[in-house]
PDB file of N, CA and C in Angstrom:
ATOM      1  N   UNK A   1       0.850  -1.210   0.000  1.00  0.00           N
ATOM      2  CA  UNK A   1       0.000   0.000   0.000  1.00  0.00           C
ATOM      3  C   UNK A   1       0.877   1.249   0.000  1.00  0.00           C
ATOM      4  N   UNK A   2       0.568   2.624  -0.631  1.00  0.00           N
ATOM      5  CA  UNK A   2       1.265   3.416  -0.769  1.00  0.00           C
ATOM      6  C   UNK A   2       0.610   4.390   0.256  1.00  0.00           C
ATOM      7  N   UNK A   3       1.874   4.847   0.989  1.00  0.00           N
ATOM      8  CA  UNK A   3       1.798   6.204   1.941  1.00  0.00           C
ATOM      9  C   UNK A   3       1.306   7.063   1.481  1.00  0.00           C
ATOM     10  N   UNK A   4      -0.035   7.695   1.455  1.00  0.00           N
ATOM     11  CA  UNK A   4      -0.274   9.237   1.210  1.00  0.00           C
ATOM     12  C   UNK A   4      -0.857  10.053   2.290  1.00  0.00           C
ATOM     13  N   UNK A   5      -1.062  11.130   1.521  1.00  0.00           N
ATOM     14  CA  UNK A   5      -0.636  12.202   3.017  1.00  0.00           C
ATOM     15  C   UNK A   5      -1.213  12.366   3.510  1.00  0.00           C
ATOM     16  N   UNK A   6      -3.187  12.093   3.766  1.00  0.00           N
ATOM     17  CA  UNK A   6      -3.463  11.719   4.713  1.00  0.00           C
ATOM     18  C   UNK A   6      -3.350  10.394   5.717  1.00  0.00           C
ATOM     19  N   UNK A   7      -2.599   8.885   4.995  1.00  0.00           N
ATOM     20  CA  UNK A   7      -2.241   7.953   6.580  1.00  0.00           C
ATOM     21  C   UNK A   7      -0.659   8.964   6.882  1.00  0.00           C
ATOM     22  N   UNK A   8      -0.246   9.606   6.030  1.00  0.00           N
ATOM     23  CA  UNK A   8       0.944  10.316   6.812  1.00  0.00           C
ATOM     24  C   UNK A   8       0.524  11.478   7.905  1.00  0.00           C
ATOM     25  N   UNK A   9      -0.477  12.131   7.779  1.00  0.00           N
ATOM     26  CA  UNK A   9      -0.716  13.136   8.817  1.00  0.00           C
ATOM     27  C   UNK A   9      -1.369  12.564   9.789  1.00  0.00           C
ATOM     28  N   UNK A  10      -2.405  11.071   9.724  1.00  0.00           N
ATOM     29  CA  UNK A  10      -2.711   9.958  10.591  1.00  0.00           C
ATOM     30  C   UNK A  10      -1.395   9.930  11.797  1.00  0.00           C
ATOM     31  N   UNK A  11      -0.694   9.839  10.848  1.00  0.00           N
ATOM     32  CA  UNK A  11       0.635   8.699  11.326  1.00  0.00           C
ATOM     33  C   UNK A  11       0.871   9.788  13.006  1.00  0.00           C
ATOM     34  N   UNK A  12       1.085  11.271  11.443  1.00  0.00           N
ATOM     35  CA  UNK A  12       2.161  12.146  12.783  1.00  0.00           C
ATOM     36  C   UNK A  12       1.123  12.266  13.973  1.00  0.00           C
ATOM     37  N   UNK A  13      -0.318  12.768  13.804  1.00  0.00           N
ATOM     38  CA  UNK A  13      -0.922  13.056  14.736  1.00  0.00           C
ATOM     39  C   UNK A  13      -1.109  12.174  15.963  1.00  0.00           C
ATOM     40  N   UNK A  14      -1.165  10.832  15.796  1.00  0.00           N
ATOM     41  CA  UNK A  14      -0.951   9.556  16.799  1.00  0.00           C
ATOM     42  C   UNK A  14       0.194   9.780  17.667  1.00  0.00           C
ATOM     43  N   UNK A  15       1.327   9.817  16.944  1.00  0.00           N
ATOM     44  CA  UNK A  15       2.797  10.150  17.291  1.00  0.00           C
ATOM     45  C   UNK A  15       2.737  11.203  18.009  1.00  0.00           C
ATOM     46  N   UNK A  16       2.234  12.170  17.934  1.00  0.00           N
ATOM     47  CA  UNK A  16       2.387  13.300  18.813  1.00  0.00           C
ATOM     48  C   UNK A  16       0.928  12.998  19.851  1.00  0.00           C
ATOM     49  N   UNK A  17       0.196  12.696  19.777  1.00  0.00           N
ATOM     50  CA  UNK A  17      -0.337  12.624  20.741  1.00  0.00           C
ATOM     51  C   UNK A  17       0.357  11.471  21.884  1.00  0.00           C
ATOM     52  N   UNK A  18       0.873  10.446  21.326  1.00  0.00           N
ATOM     53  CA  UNK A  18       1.406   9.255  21.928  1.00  0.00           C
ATOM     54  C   UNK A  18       3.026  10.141  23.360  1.00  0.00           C
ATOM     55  N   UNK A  19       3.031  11.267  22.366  1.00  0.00           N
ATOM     56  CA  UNK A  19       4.362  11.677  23.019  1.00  0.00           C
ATOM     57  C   UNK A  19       3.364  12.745  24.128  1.00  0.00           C
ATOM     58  N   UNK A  20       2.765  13.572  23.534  1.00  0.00           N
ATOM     59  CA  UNK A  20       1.971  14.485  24.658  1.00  0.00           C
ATOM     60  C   UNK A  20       1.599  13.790  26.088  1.00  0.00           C
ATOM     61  N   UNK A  21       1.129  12.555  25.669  1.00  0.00           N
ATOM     62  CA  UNK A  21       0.819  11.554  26.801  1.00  0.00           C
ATOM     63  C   UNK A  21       1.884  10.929  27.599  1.00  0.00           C
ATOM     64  N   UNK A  22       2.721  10.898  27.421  1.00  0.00           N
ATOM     65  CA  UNK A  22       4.119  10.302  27.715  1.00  0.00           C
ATOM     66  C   UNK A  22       4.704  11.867  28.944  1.00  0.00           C
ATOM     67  N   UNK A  23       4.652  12.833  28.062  1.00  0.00           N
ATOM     68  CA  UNK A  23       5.278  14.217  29.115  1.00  0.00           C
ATOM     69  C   UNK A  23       4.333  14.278  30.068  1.00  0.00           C
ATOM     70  N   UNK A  24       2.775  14.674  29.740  1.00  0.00           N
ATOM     71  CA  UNK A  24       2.147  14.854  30.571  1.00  0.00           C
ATOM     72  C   UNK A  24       2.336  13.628  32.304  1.00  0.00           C
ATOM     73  N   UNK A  25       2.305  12.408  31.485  1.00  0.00           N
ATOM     74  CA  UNK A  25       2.482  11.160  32.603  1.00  0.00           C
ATOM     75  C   UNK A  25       3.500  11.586  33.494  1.00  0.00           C
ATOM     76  N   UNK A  26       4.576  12.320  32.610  1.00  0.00           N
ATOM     77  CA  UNK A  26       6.451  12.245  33.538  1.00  0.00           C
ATOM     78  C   UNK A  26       5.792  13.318  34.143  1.00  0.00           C
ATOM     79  N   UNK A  27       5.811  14.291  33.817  1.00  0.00           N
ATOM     80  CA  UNK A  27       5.054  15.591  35.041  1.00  0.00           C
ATOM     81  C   UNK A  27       4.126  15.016  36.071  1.00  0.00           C
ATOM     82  N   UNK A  28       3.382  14.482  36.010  1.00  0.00           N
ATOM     83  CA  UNK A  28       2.518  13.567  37.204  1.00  0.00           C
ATOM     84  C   UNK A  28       2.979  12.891  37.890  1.00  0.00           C
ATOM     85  N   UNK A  29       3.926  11.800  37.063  1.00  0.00           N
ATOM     86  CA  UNK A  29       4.839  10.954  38.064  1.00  0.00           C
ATOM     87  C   UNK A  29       6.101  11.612  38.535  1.00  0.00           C
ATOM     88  N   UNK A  30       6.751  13.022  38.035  1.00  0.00           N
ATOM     89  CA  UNK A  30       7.842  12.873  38.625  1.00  0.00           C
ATOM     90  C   UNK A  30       8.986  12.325  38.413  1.00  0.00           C
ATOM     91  N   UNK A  31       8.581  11.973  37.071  1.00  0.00           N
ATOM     92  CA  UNK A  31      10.146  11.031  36.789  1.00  0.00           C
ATOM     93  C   UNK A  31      11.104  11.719  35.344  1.00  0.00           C
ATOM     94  N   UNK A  32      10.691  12.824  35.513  1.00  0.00           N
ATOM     95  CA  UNK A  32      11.530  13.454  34.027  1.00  0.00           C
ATOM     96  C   UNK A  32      12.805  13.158  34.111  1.00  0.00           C
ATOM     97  N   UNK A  33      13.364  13.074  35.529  1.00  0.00           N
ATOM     98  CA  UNK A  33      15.218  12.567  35.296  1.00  0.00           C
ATOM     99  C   UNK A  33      15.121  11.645  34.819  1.00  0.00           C
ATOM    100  N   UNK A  34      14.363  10.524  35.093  1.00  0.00           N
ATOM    101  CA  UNK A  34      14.696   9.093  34.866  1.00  0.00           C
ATOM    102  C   UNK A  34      14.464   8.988  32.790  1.00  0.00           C
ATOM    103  N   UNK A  35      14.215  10.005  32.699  1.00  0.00           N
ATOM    104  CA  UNK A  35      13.602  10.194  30.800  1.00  0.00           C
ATOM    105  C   UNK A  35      13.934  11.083  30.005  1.00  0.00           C
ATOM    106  N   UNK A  36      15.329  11.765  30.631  1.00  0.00           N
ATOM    107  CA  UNK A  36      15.392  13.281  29.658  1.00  0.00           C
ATOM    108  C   UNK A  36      14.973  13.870  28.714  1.00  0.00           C
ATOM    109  N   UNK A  37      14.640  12.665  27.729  1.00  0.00           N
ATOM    110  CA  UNK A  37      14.547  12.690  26.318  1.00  0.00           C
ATOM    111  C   UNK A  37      12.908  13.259  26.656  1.00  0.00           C
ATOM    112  N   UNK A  38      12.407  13.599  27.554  1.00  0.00           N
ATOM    113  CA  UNK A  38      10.566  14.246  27.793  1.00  0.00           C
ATOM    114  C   UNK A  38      11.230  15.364  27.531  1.00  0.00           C
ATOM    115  N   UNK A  39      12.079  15.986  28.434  1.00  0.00           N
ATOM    116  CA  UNK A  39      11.861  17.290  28.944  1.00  0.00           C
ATOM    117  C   UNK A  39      12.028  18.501  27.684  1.00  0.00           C
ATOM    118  N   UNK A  40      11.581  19.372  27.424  1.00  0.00           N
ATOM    119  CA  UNK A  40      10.625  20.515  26.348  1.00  0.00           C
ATOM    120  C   UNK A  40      12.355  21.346  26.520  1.00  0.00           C
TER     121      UNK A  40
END
């Protein structure tokens, strides 16, 4: 199947939400040292 640019803007928007969810979690838990790669 060929990539076009809407499953590509699919793709990114998942991806960034997947990551929004990920920072938000480390801010709650407290664990941004343990993950640098969160911190903005």
């Amino acid at each position: 199947k060929v990539i076009d640019k809407e499953d590509l803007n699919l793709f990114l928007m998942t991806d960034y939400i997947d990551q929004a969810f990920e920072f938000i979690s480390c801010i709650l838990k407290e664990k941004c040292l343990d993950n640098p790669a969160l911190h903005i």
